[in-house]
Each structure stands twice: as structure tokens, then as C-alpha cells.
N, C-alpha and C. Protein backbone atom coordinates (compact mmCIF):
# COMPACT_ATOMS: atom_id res chain seq x y z
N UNK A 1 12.25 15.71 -13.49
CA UNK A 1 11.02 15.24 -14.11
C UNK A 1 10.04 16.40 -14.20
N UNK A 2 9.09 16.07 -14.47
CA UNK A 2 7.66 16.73 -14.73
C UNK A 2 6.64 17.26 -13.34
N UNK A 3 6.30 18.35 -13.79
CA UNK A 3 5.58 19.06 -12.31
C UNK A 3 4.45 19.32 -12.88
N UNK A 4 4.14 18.58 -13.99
CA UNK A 4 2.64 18.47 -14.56
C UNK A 4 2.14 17.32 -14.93
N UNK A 5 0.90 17.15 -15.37
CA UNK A 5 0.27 16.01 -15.73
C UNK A 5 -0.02 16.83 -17.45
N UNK A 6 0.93 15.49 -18.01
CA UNK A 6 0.42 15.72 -19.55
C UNK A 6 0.50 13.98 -19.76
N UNK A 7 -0.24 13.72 -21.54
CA UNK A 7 -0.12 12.52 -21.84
C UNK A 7 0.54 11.15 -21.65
N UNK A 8 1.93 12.09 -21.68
CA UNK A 8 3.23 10.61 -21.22
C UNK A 8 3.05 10.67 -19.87
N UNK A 9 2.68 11.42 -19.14
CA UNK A 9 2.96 10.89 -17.27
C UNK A 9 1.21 10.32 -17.59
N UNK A 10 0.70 10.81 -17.96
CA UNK A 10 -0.97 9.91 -17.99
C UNK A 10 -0.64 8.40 -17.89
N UNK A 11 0.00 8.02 -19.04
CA UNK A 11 -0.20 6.71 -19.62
C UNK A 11 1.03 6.10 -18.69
N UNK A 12 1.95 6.94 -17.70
CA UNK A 12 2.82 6.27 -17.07
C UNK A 12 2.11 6.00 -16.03
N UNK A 13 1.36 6.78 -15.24
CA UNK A 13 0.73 6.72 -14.09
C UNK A 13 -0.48 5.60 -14.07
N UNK A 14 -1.46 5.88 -15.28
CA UNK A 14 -1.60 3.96 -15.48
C UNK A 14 -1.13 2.76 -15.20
N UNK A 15 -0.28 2.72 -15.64
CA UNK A 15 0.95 1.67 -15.75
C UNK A 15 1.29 1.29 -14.11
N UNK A 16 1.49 2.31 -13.67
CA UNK A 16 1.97 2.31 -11.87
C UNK A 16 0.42 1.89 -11.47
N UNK A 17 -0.53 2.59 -11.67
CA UNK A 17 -1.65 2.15 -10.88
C UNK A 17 -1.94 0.54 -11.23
N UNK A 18 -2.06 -0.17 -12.49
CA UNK A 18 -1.88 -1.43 -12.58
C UNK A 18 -0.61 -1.74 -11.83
N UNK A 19 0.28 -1.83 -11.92
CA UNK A 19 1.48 -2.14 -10.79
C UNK A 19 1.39 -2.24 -9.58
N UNK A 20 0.77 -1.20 -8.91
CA UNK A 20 0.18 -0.65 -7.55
C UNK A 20 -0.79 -1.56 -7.45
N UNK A 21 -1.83 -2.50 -7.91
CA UNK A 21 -2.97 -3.31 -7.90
C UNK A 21 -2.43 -4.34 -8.51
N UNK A 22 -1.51 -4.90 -9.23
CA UNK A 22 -1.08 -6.49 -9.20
C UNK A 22 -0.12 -6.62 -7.78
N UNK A 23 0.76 -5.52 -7.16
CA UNK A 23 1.39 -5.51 -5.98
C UNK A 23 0.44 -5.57 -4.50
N UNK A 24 -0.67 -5.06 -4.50
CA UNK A 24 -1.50 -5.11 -3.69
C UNK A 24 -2.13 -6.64 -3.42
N UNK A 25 -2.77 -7.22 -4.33
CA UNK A 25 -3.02 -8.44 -5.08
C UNK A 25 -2.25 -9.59 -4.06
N UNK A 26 -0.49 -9.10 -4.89
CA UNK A 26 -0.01 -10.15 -4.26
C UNK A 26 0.38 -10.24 -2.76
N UNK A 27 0.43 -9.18 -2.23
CA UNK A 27 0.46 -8.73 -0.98
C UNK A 27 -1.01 -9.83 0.16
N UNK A 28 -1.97 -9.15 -0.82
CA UNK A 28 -3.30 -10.11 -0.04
C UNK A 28 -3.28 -11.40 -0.48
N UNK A 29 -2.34 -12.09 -1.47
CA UNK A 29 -2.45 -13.77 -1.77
C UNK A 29 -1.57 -14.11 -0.97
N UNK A 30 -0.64 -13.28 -0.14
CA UNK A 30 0.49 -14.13 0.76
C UNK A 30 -0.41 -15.09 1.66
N UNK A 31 -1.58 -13.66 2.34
CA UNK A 31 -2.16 -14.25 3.47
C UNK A 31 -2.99 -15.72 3.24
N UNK A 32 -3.27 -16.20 2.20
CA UNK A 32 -3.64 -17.48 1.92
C UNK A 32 -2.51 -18.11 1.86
N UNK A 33 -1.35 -18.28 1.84
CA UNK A 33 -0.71 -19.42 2.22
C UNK A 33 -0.48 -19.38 3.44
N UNK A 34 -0.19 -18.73 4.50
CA UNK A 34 -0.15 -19.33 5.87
C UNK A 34 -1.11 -17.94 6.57
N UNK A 35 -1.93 -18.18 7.78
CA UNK A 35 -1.89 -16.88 8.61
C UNK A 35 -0.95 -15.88 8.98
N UNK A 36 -0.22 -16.23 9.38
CA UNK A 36 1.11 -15.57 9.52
C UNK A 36 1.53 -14.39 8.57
N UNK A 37 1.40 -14.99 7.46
CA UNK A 37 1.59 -13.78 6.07
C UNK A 37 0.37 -13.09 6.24
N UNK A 38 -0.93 -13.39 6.76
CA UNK A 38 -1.98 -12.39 6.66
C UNK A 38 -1.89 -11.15 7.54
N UNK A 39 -1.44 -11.67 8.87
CA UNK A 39 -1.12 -10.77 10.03
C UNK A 39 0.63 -9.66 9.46
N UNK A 40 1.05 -10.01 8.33
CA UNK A 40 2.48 -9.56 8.10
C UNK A 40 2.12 -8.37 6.68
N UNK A 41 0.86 -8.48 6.41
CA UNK A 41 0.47 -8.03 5.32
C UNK A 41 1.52 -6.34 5.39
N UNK A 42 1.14 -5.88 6.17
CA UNK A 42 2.12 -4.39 6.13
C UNK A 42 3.65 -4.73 5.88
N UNK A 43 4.23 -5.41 6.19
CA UNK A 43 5.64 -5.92 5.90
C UNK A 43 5.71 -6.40 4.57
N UNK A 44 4.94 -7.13 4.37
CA UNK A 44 5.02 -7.58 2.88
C UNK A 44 4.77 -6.76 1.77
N UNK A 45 3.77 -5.36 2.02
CA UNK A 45 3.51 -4.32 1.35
C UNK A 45 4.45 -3.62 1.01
N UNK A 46 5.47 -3.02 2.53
CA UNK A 46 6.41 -2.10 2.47
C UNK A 46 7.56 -2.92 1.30
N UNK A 47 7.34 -3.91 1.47
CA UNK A 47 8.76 -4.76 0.20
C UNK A 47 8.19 -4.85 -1.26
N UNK A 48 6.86 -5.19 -1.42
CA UNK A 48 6.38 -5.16 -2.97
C UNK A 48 6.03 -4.13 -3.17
N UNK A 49 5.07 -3.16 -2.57
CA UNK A 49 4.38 -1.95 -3.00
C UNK A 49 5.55 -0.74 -3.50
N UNK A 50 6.68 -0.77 -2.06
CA UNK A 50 6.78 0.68 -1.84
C UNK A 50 7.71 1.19 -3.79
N UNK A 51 8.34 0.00 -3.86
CA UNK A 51 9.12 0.77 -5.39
C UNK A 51 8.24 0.91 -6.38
N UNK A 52 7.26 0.64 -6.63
CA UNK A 52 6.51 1.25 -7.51
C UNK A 52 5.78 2.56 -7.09
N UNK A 53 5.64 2.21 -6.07
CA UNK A 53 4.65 4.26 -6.10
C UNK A 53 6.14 5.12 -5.91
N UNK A 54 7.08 4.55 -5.43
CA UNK A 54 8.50 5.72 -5.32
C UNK A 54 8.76 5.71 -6.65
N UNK A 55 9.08 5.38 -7.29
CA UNK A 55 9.19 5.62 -8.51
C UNK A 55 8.06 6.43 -10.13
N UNK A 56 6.89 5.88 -8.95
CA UNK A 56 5.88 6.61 -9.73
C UNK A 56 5.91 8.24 -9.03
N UNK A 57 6.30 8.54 -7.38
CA UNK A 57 6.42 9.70 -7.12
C UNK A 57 7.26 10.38 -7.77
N UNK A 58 8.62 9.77 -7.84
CA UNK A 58 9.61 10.55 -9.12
C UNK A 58 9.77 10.97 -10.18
N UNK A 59 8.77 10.23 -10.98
CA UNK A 59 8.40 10.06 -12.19
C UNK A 59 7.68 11.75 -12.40
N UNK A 60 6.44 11.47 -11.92
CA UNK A 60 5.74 12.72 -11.92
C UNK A 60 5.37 13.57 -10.47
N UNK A 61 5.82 14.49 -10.47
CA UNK A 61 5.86 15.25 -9.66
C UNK A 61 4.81 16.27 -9.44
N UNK A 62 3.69 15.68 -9.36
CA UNK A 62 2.63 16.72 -9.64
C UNK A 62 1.46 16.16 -8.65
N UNK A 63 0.87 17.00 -8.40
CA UNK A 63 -0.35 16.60 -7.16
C UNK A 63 -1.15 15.81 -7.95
N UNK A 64 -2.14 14.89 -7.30
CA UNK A 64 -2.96 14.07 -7.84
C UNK A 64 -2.35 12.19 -7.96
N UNK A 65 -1.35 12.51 -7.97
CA UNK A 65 -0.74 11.05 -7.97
C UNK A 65 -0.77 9.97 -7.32
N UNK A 66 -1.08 10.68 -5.65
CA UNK A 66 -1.21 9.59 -5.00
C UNK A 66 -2.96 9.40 -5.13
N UNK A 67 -3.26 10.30 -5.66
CA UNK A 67 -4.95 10.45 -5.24
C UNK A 67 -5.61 9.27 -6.77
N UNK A 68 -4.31 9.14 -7.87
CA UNK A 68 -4.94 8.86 -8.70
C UNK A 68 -4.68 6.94 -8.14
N UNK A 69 -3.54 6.61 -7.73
CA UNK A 69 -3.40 5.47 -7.28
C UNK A 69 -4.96 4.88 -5.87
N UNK A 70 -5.02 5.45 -5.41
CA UNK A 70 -6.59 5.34 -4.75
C UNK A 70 -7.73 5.04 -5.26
N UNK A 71 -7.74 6.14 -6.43
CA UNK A 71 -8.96 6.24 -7.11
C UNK A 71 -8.56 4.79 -8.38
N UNK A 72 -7.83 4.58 -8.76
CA UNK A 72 -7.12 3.08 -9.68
C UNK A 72 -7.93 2.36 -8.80
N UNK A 73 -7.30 2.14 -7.46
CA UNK A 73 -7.24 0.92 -6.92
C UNK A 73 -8.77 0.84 -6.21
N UNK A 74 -9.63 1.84 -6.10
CA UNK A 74 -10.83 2.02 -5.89
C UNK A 74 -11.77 1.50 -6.85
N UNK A 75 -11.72 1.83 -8.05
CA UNK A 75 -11.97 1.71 -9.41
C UNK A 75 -12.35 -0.02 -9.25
N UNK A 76 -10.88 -0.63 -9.24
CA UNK A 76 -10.40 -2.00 -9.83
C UNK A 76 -11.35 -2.86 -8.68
N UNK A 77 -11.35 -2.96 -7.32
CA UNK A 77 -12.31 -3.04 -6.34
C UNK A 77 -13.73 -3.00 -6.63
N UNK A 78 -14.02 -1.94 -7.13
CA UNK A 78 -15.49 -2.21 -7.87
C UNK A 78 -15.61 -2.60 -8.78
N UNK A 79 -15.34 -2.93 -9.48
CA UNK A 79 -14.94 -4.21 -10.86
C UNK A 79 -14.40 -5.62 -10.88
N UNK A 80 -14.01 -5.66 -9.56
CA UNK A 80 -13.71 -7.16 -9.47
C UNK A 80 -15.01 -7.69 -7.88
N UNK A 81 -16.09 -6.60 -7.67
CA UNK A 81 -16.76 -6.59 -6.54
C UNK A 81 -16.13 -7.07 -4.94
N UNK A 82 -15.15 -6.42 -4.93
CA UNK A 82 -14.12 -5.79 -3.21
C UNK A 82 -14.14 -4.79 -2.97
N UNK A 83 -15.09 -4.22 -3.52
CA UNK A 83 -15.35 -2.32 -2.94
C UNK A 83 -16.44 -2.60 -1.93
N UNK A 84 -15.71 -2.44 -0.44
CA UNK A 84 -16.40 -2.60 0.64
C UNK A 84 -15.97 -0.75 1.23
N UNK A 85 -16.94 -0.81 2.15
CA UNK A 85 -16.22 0.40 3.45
C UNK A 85 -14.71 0.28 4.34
N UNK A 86 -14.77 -1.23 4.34
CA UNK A 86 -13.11 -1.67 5.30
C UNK A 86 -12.70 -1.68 4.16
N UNK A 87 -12.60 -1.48 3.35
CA UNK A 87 -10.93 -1.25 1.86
C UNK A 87 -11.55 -0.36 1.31
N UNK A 88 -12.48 0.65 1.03
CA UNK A 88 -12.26 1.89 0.55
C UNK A 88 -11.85 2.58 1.03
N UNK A 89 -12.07 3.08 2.60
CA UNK A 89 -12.02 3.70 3.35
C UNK A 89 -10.64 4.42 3.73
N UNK A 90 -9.83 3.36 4.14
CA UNK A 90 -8.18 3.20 4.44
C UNK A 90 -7.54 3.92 2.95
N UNK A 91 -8.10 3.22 2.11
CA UNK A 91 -7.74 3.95 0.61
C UNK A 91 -7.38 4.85 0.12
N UNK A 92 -9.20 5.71 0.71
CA UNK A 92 -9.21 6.96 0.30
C UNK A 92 -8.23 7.89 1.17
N UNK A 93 -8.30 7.11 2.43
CA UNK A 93 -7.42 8.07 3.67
C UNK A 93 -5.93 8.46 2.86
N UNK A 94 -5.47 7.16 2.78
CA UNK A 94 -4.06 7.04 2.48
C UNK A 94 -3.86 8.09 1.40
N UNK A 95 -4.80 7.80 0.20
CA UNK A 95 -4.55 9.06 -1.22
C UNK A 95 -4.46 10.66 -0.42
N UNK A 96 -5.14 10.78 0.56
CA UNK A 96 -5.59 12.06 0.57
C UNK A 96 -4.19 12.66 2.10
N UNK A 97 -3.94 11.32 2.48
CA UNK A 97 -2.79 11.91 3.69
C UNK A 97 -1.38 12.00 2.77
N UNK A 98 -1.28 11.48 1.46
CA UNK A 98 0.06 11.31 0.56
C UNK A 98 -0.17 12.77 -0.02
N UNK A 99 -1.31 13.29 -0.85
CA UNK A 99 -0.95 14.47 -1.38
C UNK A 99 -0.99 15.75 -0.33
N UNK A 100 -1.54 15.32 1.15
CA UNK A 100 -1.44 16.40 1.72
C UNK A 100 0.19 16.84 2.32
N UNK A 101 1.18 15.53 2.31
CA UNK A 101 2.35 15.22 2.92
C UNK A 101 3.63 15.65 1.38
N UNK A 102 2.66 15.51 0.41
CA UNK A 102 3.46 15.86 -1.04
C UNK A 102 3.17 17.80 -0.82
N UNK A 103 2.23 18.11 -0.66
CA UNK A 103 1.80 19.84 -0.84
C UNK A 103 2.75 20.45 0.63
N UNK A 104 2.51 19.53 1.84
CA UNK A 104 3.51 20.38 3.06
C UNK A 104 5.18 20.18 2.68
N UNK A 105 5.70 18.84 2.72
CA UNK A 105 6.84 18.50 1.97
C UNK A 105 7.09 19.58 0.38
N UNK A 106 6.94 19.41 -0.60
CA UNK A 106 6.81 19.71 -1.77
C UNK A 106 7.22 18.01 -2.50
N UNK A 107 6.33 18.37 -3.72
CA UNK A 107 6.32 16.74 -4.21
C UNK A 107 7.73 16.40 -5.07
N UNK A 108 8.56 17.70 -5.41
CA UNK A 108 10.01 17.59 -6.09
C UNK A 108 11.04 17.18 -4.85
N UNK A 109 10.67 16.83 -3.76
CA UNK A 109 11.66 16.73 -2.97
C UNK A 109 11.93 15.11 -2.22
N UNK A 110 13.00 14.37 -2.09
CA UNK A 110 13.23 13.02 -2.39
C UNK A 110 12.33 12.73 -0.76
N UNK A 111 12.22 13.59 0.67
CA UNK A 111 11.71 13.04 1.15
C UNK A 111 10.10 12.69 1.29
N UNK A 112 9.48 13.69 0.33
CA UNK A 112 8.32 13.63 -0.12
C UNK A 112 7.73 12.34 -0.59
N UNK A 113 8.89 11.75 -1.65
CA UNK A 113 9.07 10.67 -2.66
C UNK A 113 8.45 9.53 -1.13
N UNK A 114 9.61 9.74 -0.41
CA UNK A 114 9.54 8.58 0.42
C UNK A 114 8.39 8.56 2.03
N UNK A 115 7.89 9.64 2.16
CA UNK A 115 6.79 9.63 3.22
C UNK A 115 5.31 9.16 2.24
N UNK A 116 5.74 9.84 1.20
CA UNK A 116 4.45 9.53 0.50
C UNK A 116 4.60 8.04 -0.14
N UNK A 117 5.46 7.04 -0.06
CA UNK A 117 5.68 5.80 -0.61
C UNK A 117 5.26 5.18 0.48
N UNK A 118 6.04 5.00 1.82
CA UNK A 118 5.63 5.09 2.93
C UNK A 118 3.67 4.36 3.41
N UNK A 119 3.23 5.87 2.50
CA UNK A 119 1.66 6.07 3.31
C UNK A 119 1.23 5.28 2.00
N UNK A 120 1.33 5.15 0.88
CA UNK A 120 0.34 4.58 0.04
C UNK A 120 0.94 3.03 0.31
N UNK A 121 2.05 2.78 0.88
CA UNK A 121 2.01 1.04 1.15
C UNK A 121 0.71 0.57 2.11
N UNK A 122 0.29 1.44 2.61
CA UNK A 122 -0.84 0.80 3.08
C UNK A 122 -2.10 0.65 2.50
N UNK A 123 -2.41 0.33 1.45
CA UNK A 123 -3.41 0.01 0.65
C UNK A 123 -4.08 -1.53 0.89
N UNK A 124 -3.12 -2.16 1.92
CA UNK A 124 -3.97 -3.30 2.27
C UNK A 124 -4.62 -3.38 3.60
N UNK A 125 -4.73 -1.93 4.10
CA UNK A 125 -4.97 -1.87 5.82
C UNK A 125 -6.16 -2.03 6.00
N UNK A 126 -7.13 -1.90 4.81
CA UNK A 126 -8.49 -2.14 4.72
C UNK A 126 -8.62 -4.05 4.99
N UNK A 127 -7.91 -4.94 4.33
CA UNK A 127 -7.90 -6.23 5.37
C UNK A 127 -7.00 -6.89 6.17
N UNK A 128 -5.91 -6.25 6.31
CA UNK A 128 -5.61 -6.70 7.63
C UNK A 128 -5.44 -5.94 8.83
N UNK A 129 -6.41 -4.66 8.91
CA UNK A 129 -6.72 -4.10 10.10
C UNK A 129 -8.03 -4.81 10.37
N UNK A 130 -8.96 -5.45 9.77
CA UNK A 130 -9.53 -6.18 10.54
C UNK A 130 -8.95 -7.21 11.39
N UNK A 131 -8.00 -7.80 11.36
CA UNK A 131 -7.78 -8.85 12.19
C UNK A 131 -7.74 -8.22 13.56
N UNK A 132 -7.57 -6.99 13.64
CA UNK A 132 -7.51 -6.28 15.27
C UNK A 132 -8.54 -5.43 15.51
N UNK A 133 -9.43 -4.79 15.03
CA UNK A 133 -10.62 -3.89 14.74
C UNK A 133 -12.00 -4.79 14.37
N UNK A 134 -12.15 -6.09 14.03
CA UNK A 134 -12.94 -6.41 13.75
C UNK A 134 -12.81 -8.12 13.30
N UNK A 135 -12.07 -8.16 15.23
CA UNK A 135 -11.96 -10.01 15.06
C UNK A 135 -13.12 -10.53 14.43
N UNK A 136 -14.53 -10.75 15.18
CA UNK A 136 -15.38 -11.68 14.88
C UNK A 136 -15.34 -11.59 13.30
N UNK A 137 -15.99 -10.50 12.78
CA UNK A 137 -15.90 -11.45 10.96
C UNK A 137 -14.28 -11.64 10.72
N UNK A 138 -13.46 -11.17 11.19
CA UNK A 138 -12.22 -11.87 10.70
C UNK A 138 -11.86 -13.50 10.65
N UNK A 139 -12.65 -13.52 12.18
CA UNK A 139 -12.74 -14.94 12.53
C UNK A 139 -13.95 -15.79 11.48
N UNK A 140 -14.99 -15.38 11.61
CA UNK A 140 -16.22 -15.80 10.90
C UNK A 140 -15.49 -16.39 8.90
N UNK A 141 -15.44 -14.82 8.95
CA UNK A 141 -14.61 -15.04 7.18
C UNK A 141 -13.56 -16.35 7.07
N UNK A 142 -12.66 -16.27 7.92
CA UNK A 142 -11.26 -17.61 8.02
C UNK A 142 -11.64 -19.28 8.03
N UNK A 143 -13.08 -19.12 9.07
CA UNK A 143 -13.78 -20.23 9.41
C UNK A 143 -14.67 -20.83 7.46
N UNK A 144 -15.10 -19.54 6.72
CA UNK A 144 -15.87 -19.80 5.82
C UNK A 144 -14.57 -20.29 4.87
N UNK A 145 -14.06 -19.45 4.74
CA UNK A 145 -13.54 -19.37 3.48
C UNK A 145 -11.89 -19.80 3.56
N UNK A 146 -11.15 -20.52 4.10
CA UNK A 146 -10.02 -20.90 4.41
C UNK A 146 -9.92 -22.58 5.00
N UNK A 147 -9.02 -23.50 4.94
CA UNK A 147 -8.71 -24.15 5.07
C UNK A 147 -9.12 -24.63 6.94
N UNK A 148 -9.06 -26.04 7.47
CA UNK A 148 -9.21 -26.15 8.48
C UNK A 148 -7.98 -26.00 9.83
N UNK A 149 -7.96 -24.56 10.73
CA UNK A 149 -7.33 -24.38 11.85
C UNK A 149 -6.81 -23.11 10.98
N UNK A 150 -6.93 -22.49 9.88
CA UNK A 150 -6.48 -21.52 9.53
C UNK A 150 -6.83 -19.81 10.54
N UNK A 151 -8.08 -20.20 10.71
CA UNK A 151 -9.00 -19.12 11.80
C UNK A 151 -8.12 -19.36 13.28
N UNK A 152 -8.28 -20.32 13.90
CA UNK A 152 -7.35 -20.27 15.28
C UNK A 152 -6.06 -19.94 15.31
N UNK A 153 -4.91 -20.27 13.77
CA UNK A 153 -3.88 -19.82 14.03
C UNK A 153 -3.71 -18.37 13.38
N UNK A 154 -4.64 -18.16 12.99
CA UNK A 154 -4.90 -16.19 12.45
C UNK A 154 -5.22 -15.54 13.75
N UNK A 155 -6.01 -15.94 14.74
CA UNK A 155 -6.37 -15.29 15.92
C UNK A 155 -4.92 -15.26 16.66
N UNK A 156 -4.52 -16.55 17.06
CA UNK A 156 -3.47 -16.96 18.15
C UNK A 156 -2.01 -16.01 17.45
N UNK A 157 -2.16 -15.70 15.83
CA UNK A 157 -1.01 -15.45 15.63
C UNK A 157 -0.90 -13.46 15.12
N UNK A 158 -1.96 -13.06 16.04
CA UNK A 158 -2.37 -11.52 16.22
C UNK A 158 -2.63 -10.66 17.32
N UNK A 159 -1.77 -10.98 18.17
CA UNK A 159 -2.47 -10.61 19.66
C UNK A 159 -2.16 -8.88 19.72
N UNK A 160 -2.95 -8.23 19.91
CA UNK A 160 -3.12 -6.66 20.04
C UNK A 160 -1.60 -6.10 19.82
N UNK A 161 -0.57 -6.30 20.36
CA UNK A 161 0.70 -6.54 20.27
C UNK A 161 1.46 -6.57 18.83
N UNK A 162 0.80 -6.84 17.99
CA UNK A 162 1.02 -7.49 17.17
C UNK A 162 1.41 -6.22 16.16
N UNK A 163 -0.04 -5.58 15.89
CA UNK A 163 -0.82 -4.73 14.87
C UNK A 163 0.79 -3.81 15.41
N UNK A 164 1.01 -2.95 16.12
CA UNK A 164 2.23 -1.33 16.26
C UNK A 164 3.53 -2.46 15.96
N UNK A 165 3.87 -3.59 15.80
CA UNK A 165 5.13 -4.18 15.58
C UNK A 165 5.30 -4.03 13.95
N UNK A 166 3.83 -5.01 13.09
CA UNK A 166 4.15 -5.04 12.02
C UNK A 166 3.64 -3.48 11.23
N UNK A 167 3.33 -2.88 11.82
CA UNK A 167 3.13 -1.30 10.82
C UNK A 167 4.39 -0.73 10.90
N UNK A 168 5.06 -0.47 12.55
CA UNK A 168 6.12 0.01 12.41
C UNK A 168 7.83 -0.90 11.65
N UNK A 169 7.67 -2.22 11.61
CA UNK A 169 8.42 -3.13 10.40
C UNK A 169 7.93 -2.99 9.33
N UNK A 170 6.81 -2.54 8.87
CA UNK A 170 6.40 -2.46 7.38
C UNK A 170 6.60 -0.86 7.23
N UNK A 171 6.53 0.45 8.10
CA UNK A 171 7.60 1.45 7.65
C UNK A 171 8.46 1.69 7.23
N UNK A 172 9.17 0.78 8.58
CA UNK A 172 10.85 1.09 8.13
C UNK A 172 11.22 -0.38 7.02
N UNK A 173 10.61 -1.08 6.52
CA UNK A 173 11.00 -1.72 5.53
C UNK A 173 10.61 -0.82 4.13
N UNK A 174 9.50 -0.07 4.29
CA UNK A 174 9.31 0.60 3.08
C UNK A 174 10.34 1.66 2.90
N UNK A 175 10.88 2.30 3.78
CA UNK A 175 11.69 3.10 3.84
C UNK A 175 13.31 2.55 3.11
N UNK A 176 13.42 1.79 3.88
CA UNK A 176 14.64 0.37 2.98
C UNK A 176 14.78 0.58 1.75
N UNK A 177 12.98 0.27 1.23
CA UNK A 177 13.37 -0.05 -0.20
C UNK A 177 13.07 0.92 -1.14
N UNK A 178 12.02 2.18 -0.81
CA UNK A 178 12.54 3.26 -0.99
C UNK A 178 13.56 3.59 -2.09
N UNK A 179 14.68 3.43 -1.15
CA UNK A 179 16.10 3.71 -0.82
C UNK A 179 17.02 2.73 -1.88
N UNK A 180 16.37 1.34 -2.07
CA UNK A 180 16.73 0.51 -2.96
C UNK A 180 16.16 0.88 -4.31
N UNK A 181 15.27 1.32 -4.16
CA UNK A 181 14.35 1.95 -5.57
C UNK A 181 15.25 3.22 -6.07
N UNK A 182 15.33 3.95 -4.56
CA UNK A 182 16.40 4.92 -5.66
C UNK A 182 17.65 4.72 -6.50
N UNK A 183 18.56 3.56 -5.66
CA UNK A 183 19.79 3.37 -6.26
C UNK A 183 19.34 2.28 -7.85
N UNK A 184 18.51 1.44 -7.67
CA UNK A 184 18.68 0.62 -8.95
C UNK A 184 18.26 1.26 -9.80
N UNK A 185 17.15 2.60 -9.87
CA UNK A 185 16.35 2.90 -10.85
C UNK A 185 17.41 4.35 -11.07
N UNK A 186 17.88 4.95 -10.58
CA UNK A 186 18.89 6.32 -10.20
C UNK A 186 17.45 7.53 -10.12
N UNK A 187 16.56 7.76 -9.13
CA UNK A 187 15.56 8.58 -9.28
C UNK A 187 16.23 9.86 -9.00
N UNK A 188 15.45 10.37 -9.48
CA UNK A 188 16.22 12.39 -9.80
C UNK A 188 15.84 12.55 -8.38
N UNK A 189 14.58 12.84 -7.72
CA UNK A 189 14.66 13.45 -6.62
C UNK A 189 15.50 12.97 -5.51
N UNK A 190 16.05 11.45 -5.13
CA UNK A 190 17.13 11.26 -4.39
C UNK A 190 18.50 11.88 -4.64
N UNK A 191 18.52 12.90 -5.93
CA UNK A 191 19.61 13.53 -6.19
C UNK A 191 19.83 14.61 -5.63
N UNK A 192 18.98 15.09 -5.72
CA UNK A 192 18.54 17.00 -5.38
C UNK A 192 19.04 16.94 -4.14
């Protein structure tokens, strides 16, 4: 592929950043059907998110990519008014730890593809790292805006314990699929 940004990776990298933000989306609508999916949010990321940014890493091979998926999904946040500090924040981290892991790695290289798929699945850590960083409005928010006993079984079903189980299952699931992204799509850098 391409180790530059010209027109066709422009209008592809669009395309992924909408992808990257209807996958995010659905990632945060799990957690409204049960608590359980809210506290699983990293697991559920590593399975919807990770083949679209691996494939968008393959695609174009050029710095800025993960930074432009941030700045998308930053963008779309302030336009639909969810541009807070707890989801920009994690955001911006993630864009800026993917191209620094694409420049030490090199971004033509398949494990690049996949540390940096990896780090941008976390684009939902901005709400469900509150459930461990910032029970009370977690609790407060569940009580407002959710169904009745939804808040007690979001608390009861997050215990400190919880948070290093599902990051490190939502790794190595992103890693999985990754790996599934390479074989169905045949990405060049899993070749090299």
C-alpha cells in the first residue's frame, strides 16, 4: 500500500473514521441492554472496532491515521454534544500512543497494524472507565437515565477486579480479530 496521504487514502480514511464511530456507537448501545455489556464495553470493542482500524492501518500506511480517527471521532462528539473531558481525553491519548507505537514499530509492518488496532479499540474508555474511576456519577447517571435496578446491577456487576480482566480480554480479543481481519480481507502487511 501507500506510505502517503493522497486523495484516494483521504476519502478511504473517511470512510474508516465513519466506521470507527458507527462501531464505537454500537459498542456504547450494548451497555443499554443489560449492565453487564456496559462493564464488557472493552471486549465488545476489541470484536467490532478492531477490523476496521486494522484494515484502515493497512490500507494507508502513513502517520496521522490513527491521529485522524481521534480527531473523526472527536469531531462527531462535538456535533452530536458528547464532547466531554472523560471521552476526549482517553481519545486523544489513544491517537497519540497509536502513532507513537506506528513511528517506534514502523507503520509498514503487520505488528504495527496490530498494536496500533489494539490501542485505538479503546475509544470507549472515556465511558466505561468511569464505572471504576468515577462510581458516584456513574451511579448518579444509571439512576437518571436507565431503567429501574439498572444502577445496582452496574455497581454489583464491576468490582475493582473487574476493570484488568475485561481490558486484558478486550486485548487479546482484539488481537484475535486482528488476525481474522487479516485472513478474510488478505492485508499486505500480514504478508511481509
Amino acid at each position: 500500500m501507500e506510505n502517503r496521504w493522497n486523495k484516494k487514502n483521504a476519502l478511504w480514511q473517511l470512510v474508516y473514521v465513519l466506521l470507527y464511530f458507527v462501531g464505537t456507537l454500537a459498542v456504547c448501545g450494548m451497555g443499554a441492554v443489560h449492565p453487564v455489556l456496559f462493564v464488557m464495553y472493552q471486549i465488545s470493542a476489541g470484536i467490532i472496532i478492531t477490523g476496521v482500524v486494522a484494515k484502515a492501518f493497512d490500507r494507508i500506511q502513513a502517520p496521522g491515521v490513527a491521529l485522524s480517527f481521534s480527531a473523526g471521532l472527536l469531531l462527531i462528539f462535538l456535533l452530536i454534544g458528547e464532547f466531554t473531558p472523560w471521552h476526549a481525553l482517553p481519545i486523544i491519548i489513544i491517537g497519540i500512543l497509536a502513532e507513537i507505537a506506528g513511528l517506534v514499530i514502523g507503520n509498514d509492518k503487520w505488528s504495527a497494524v496490530v498494536v496500533k488496532s489494539v490501542i485505538m479499540s479503546f475509544s470507549t474508555f472515556g465511558y466505561y472507565g468511569q464505572i471504576w474511576f468515577n462510581r458516584d456519577f456513574t451511579y448518579d447517571c444509571a439512576i437518571e437515565e436507565m431503567p429501574e435496578g439498572y444502577a445496582e446491577t452496574l455497581m454489583n456487576s464491576s468490582p475493582a477486579w473487574a476493570l484488568p480482566v475485561v481490558v486484558i480480554a478486550g486485548i487479546a480479543l482484539s488481537v484475535v480479530f486482528a488476525n481474522i481481519t487479516a485472513k478474510l480481507f488478505r492485508l499486505k502487511t500480514a504478508k511481509a
